[in-house]
PDB file of N, CA and C in Angstrom:
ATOM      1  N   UNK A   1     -42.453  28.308  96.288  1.00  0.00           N
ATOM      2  CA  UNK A   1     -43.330  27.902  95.202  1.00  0.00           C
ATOM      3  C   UNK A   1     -44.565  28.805  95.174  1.00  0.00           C
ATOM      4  N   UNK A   2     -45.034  28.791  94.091  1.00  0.00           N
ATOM      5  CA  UNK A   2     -46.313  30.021  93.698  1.00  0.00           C
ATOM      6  C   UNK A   2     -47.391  29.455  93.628  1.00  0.00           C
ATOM      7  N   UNK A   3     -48.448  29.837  94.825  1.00  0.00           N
ATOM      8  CA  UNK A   3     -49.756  29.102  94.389  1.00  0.00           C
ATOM      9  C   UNK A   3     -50.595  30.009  93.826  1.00  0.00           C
ATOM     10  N   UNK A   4     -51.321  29.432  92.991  1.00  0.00           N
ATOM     11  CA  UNK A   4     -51.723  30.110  91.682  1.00  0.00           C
ATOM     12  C   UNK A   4     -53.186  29.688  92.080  1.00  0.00           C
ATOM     13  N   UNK A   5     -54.227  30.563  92.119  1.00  0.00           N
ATOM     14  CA  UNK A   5     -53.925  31.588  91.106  1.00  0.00           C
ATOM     15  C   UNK A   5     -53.259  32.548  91.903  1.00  0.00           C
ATOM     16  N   UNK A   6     -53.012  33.931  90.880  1.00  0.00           N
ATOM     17  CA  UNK A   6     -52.477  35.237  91.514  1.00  0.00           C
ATOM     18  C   UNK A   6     -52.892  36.373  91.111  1.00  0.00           C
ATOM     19  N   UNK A   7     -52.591  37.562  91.446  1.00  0.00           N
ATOM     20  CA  UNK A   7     -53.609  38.595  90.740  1.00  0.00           C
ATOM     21  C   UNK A   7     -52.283  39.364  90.372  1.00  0.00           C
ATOM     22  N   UNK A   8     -52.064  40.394  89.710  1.00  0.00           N
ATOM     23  CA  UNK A   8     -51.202  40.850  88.913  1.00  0.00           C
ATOM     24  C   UNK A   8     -51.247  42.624  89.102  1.00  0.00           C
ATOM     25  N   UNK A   9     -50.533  43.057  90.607  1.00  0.00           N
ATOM     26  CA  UNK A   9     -50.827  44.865  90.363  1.00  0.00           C
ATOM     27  C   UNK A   9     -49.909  45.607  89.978  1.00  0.00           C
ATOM     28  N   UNK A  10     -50.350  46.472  88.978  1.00  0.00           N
ATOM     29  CA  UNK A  10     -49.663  47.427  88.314  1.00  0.00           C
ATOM     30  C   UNK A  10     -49.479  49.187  89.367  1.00  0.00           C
ATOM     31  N   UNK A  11     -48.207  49.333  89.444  1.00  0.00           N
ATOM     32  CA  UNK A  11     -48.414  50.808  89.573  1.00  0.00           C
ATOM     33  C   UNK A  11     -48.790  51.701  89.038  1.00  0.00           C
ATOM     34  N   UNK A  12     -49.568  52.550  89.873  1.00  0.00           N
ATOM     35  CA  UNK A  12     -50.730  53.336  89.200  1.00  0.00           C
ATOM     36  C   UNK A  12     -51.945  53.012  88.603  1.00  0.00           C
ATOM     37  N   UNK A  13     -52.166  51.916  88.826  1.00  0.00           N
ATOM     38  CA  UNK A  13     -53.331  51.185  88.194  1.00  0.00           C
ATOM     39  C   UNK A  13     -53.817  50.236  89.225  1.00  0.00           C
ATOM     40  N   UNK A  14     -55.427  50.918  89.572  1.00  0.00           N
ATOM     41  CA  UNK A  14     -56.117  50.457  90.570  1.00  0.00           C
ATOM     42  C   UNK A  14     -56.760  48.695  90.157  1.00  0.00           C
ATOM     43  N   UNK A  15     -56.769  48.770  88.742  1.00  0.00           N
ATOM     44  CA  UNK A  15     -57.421  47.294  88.638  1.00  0.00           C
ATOM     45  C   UNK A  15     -56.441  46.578  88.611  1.00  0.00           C
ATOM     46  N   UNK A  16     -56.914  45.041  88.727  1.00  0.00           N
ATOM     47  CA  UNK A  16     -56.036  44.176  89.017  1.00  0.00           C
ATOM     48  C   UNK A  16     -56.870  43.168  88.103  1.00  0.00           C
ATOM     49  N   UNK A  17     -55.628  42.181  87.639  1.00  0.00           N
ATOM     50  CA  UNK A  17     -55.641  41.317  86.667  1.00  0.00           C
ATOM     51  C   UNK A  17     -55.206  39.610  87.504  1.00  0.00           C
ATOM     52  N   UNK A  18     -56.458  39.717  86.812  1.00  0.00           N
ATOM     53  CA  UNK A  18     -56.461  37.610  87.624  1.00  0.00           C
ATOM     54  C   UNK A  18     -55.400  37.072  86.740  1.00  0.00           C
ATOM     55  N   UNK A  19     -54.751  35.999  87.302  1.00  0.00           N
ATOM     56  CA  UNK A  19     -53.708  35.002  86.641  1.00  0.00           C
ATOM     57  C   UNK A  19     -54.211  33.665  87.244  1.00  0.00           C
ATOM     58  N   UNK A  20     -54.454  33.027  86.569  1.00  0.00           N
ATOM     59  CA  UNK A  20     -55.424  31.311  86.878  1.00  0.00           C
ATOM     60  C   UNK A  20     -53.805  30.603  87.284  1.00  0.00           C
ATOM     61  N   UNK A  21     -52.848  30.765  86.149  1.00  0.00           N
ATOM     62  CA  UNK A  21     -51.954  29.987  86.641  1.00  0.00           C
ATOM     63  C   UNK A  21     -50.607  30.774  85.876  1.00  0.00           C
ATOM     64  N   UNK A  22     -49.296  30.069  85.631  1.00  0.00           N
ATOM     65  CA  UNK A  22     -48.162  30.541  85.208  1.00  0.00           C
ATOM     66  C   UNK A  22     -48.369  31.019  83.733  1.00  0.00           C
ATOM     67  N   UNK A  23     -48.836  30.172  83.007  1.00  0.00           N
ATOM     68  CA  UNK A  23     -49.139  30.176  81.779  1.00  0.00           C
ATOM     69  C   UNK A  23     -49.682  31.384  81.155  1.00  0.00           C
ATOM     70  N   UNK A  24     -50.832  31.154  82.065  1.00  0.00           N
ATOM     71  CA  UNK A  24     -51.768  32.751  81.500  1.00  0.00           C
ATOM     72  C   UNK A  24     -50.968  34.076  81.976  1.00  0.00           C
ATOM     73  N   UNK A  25     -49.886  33.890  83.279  1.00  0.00           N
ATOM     74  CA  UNK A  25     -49.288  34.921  83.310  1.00  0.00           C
ATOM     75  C   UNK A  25     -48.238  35.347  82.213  1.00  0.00           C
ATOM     76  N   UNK A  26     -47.217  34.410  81.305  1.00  0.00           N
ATOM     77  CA  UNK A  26     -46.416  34.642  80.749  1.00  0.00           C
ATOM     78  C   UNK A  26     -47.390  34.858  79.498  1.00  0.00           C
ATOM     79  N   UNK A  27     -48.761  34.288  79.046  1.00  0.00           N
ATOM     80  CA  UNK A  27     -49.563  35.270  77.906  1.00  0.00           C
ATOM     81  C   UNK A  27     -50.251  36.575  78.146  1.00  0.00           C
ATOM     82  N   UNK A  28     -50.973  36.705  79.076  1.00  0.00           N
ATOM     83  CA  UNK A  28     -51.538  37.902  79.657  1.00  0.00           C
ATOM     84  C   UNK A  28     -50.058  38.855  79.264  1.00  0.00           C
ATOM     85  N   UNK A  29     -48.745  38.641  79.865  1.00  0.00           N
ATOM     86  CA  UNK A  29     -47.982  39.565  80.078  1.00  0.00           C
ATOM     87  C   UNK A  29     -46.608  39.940  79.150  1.00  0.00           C
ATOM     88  N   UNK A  30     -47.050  39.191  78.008  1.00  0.00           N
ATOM     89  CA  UNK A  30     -46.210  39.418  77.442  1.00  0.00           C
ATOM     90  C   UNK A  30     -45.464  40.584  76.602  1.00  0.00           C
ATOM     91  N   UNK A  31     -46.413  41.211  76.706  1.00  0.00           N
ATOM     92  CA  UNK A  31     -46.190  42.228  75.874  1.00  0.00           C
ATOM     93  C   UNK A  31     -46.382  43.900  76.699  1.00  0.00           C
ATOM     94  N   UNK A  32     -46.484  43.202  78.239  1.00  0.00           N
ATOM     95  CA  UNK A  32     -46.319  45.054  78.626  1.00  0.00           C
ATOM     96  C   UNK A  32     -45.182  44.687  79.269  1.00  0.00           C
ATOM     97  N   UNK A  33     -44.754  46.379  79.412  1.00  0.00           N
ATOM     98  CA  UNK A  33     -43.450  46.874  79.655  1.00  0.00           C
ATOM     99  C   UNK A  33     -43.847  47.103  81.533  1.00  0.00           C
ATOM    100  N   UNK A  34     -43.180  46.587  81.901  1.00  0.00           N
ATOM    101  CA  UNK A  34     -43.331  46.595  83.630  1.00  0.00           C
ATOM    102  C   UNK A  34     -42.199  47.420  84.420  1.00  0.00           C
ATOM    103  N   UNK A  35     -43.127  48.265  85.316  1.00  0.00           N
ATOM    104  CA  UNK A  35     -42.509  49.107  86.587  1.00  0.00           C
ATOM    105  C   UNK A  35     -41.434  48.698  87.779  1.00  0.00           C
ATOM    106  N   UNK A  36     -40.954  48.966  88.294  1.00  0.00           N
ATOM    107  CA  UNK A  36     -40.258  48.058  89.367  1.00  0.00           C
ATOM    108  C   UNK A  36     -40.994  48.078  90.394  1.00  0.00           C
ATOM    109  N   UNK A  37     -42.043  48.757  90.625  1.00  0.00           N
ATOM    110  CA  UNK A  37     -42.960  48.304  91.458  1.00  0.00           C
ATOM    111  C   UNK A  37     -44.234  47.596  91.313  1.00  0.00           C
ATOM    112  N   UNK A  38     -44.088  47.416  90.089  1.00  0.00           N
ATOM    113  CA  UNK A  38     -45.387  46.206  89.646  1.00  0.00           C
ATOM    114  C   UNK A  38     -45.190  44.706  90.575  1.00  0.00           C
ATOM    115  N   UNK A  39     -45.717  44.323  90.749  1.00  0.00           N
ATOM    116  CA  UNK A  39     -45.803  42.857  91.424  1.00  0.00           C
ATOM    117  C   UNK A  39     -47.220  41.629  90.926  1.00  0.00           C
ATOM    118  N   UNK A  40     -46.731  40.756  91.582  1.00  0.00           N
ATOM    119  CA  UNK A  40     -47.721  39.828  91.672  1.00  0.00           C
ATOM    120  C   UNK A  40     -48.201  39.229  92.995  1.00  0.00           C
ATOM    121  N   UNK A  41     -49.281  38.931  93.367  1.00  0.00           N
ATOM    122  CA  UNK A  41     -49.920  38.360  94.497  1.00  0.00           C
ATOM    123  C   UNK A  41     -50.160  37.139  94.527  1.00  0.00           C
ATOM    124  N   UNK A  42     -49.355  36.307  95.188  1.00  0.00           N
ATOM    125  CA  UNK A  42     -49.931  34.821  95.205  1.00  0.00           C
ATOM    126  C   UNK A  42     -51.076  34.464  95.774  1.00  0.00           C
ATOM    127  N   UNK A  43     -51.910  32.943  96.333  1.00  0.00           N
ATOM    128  CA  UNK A  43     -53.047  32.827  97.396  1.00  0.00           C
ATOM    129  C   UNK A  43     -52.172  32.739  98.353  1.00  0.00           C
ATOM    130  N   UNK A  44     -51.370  33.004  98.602  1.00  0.00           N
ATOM    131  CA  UNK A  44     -51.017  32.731 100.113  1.00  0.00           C
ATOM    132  C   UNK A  44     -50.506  34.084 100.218  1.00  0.00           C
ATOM    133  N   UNK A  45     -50.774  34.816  99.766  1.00  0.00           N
ATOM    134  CA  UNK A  45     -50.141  36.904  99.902  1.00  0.00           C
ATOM    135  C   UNK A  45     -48.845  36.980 100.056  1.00  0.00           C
ATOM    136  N   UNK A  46     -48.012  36.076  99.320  1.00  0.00           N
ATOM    137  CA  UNK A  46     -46.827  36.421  99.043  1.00  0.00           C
ATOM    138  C   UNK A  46     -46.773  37.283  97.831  1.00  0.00           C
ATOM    139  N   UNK A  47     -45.328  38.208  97.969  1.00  0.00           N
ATOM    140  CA  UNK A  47     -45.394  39.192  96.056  1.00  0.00           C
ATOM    141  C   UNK A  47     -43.926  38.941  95.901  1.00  0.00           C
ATOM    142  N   UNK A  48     -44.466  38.636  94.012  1.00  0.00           N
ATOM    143  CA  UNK A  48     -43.354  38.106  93.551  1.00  0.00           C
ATOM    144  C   UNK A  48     -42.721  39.919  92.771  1.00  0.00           C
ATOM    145  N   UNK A  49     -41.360  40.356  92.630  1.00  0.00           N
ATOM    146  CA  UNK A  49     -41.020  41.221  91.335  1.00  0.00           C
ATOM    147  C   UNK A  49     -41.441  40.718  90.341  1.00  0.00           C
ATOM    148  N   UNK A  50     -41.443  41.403  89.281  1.00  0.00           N
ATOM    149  CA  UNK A  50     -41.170  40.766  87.890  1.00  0.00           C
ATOM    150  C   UNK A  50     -40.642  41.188  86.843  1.00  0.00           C
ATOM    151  N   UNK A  51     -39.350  40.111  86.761  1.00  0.00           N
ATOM    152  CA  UNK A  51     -37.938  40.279  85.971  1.00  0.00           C
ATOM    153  C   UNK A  51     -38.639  40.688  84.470  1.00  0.00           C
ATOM    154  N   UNK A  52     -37.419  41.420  83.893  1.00  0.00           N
ATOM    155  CA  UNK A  52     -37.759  41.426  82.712  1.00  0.00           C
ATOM    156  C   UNK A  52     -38.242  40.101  81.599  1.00  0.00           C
ATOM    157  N   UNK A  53     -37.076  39.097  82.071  1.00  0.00           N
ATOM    158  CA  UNK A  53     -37.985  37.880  81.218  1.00  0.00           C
ATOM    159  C   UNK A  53     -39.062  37.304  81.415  1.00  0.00           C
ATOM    160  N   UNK A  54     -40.151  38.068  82.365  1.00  0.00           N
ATOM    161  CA  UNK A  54     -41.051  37.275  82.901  1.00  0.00           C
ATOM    162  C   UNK A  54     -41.429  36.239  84.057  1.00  0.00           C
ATOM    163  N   UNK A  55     -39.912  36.651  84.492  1.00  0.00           N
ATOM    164  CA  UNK A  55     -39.429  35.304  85.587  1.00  0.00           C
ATOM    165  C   UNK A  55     -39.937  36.320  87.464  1.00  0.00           C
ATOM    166  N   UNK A  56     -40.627  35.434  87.860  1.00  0.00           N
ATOM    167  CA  UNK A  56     -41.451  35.897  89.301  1.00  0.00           C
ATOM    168  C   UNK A  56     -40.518  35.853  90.266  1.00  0.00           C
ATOM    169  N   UNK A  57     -39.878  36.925  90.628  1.00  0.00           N
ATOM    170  CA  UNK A  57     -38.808  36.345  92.001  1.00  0.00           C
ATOM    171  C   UNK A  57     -39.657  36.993  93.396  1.00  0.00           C
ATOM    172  N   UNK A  58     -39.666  36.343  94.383  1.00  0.00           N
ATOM    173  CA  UNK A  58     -39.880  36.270  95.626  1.00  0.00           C
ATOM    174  C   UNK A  58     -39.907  37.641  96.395  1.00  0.00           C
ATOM    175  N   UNK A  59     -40.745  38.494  96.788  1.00  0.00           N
ATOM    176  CA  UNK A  59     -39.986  39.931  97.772  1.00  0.00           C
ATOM    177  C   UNK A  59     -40.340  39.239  99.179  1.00  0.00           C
ATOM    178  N   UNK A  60     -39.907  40.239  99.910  1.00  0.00           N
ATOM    179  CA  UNK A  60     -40.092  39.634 101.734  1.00  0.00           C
ATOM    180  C   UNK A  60     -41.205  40.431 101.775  1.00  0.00           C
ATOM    181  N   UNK A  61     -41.746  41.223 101.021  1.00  0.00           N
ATOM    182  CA  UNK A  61     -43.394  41.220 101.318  1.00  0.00           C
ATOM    183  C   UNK A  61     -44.287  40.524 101.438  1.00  0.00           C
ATOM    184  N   UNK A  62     -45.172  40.108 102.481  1.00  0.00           N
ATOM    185  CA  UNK A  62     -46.290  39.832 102.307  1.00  0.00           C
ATOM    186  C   UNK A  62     -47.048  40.124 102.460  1.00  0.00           C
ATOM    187  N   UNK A  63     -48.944  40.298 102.043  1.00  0.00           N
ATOM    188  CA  UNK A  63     -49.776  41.050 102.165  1.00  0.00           C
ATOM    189  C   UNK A  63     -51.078  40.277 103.072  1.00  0.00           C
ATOM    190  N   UNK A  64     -51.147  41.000 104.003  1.00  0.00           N
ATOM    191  CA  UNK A  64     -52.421  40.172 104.710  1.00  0.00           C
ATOM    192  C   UNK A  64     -53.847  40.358 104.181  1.00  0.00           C
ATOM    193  N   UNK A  65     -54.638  39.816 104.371  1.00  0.00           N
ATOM    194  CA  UNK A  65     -55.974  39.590 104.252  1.00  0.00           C
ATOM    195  C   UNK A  65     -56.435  40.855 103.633  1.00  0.00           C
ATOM    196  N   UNK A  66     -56.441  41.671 104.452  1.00  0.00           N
ATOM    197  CA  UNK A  66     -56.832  42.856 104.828  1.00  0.00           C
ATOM    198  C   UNK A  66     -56.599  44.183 103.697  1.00  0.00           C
ATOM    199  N   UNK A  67     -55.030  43.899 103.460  1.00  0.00           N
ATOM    200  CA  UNK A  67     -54.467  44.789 102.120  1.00  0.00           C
ATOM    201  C   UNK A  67     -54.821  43.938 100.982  1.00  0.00           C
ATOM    202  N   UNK A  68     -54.904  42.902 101.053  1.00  0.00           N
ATOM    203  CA  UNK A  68     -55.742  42.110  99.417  1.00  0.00           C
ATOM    204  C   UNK A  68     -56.775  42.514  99.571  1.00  0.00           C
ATOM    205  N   UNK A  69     -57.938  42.633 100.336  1.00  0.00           N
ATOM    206  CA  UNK A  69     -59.173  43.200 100.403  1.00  0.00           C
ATOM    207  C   UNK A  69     -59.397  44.729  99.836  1.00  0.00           C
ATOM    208  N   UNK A  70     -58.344  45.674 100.083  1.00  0.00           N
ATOM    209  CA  UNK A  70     -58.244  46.958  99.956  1.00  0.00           C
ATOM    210  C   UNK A  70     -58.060  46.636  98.423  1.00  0.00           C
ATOM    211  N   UNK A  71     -56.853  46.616  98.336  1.00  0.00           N
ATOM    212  CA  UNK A  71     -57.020  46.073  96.451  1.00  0.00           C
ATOM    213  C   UNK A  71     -57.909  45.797  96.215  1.00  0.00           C
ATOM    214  N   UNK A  72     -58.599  44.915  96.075  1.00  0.00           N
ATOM    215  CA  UNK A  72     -59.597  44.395  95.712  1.00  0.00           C
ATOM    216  C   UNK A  72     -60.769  45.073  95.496  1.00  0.00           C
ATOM    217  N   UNK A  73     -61.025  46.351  96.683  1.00  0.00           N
ATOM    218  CA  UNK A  73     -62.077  47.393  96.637  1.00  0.00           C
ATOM    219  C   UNK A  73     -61.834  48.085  95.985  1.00  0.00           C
ATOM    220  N   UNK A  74     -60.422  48.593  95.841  1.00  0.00           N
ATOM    221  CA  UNK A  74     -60.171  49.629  94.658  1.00  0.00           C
ATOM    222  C   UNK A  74     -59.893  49.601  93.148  1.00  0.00           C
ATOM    223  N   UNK A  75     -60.175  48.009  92.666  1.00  0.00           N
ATOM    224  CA  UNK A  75     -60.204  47.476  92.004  1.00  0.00           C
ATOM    225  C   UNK A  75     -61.752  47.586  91.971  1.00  0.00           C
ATOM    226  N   UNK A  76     -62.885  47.328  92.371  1.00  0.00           N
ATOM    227  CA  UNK A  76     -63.962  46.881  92.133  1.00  0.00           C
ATOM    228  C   UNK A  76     -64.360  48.176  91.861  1.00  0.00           C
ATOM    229  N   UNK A  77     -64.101  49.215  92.479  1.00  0.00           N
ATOM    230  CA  UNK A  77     -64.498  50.731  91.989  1.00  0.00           C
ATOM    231  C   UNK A  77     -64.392  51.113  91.000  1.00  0.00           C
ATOM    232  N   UNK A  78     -63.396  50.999  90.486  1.00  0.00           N
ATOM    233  CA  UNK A  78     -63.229  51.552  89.010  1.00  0.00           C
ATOM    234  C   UNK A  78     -64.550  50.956  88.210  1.00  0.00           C
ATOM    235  N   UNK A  79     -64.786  49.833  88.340  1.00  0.00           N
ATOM    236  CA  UNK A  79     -65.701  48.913  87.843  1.00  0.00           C
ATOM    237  C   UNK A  79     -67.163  49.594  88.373  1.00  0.00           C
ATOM    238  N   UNK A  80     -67.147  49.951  89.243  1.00  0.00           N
ATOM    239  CA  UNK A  80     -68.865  50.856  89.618  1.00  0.00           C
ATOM    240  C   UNK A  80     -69.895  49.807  89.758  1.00  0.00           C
ATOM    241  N   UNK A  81     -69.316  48.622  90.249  1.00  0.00           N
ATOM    242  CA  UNK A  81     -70.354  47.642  90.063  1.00  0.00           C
ATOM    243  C   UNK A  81     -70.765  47.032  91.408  1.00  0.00           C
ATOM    244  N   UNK A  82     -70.439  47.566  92.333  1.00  0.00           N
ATOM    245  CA  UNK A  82     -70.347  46.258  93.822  1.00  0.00           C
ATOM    246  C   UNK A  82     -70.439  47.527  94.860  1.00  0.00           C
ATOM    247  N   UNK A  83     -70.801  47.430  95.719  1.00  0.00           N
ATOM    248  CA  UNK A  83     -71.242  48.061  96.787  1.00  0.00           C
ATOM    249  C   UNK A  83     -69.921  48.214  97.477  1.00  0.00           C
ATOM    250  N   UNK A  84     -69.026  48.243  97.610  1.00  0.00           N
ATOM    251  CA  UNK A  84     -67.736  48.275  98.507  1.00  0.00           C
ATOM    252  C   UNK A  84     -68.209  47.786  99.661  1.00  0.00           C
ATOM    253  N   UNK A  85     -68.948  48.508 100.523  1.00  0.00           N
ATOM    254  CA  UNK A  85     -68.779  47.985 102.167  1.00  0.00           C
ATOM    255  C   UNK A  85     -69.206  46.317 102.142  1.00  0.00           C
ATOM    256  N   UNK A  86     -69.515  45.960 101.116  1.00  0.00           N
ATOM    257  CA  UNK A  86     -69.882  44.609 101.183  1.00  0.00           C
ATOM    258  C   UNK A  86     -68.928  43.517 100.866  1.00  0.00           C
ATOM    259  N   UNK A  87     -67.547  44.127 100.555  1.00  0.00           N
ATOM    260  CA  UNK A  87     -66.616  43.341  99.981  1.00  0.00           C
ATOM    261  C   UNK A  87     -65.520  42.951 101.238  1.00  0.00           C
ATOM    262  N   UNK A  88     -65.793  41.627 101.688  1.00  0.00           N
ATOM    263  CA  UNK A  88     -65.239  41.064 102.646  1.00  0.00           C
ATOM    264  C   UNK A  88     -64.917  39.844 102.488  1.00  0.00           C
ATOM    265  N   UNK A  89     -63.268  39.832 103.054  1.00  0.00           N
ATOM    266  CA  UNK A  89     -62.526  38.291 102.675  1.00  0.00           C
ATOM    267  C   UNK A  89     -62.220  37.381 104.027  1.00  0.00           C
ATOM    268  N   UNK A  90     -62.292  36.159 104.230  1.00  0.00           N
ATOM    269  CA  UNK A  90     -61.454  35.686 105.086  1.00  0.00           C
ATOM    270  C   UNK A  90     -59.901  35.406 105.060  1.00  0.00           C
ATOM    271  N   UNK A  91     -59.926  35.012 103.497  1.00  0.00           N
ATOM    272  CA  UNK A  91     -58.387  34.754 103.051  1.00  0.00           C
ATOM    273  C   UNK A  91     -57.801  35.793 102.277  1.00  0.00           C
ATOM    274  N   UNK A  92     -56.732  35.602 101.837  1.00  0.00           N
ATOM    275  CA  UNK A  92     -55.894  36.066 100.575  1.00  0.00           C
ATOM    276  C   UNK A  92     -56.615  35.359  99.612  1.00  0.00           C
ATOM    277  N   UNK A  93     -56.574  34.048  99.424  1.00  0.00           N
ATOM    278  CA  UNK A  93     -56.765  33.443  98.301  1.00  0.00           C
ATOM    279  C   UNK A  93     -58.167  33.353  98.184  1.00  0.00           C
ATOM    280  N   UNK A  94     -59.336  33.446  98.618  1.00  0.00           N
ATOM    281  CA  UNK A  94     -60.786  33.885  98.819  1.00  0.00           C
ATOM    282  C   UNK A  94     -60.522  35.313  97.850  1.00  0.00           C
ATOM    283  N   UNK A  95     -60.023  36.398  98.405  1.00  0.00           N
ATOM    284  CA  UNK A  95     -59.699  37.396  98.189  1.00  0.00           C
ATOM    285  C   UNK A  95     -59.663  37.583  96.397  1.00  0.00           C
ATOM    286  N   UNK A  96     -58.759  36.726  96.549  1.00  0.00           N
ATOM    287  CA  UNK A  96     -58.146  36.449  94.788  1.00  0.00           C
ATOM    288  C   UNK A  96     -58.611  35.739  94.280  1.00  0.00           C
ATOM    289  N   UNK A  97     -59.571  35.221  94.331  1.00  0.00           N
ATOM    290  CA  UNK A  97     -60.189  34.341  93.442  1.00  0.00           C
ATOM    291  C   UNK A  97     -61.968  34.852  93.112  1.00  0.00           C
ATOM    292  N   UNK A  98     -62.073  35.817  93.960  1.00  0.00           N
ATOM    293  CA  UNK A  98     -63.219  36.746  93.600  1.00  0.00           C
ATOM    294  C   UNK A  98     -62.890  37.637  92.528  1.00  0.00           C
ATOM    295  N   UNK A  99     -61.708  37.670  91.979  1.00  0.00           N
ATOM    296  CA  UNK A  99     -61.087  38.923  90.769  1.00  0.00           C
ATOM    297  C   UNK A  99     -61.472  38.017  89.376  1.00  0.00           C
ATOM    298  N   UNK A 100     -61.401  36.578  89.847  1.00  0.00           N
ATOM    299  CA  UNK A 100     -61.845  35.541  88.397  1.00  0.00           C
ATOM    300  C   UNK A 100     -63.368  36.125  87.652  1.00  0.00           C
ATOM    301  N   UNK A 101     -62.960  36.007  86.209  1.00  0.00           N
ATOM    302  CA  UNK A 101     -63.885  35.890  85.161  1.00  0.00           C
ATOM    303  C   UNK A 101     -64.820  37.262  85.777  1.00  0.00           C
TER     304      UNK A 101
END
């Protein structure tokens, strides 16, 4: 099961896109054309594929603390807004829920 929220990474593309819940993922995503290495990040740092219909299947990846944090910095860069060395998580889902609004 997917705990939501999740963040949404694209290959080749350092930012990352918050998903509050399922919903906003199947609107947020409806309309781009996805990589086979695109994924999604749950709060618990599981990554889902994502099928062409939109449907989230499960990989045996999971991402610790640590690589959501890295995302997360290289995500905030593009943005030029946050000091990097200051961007520190305890969780995944801490992690991901700093990408909100």
């Amino acid at each position: 099961m997917i705990s939501w929220p999740c963040i949404l990474k694209l290959e080749g593309d350092d930012e990352l896109i918050y998903l509050a819940s399922e919903q906003e993922f199947i609107s947020q995503c409806d309309e781009l054309i996805f990589r086979d290495d695109d994924y999604v990040i749950d709060s618990a740092g599981f990554s889902y594929l994502i099928s062409e219909k939109l449907a989230l299947i499960k990989s045996k990846r999971i991402l610790a603390v640590g690589e959501v944090t890295d995302l997360v910095r290289a995500s905030e860069f593009t943005k030029a807004e946050l000091c990097l060395t200051k961007i520190y998580f305890i969780t995944v889902s801490a992690a991901i829920k700093s990408q909100c609004c």
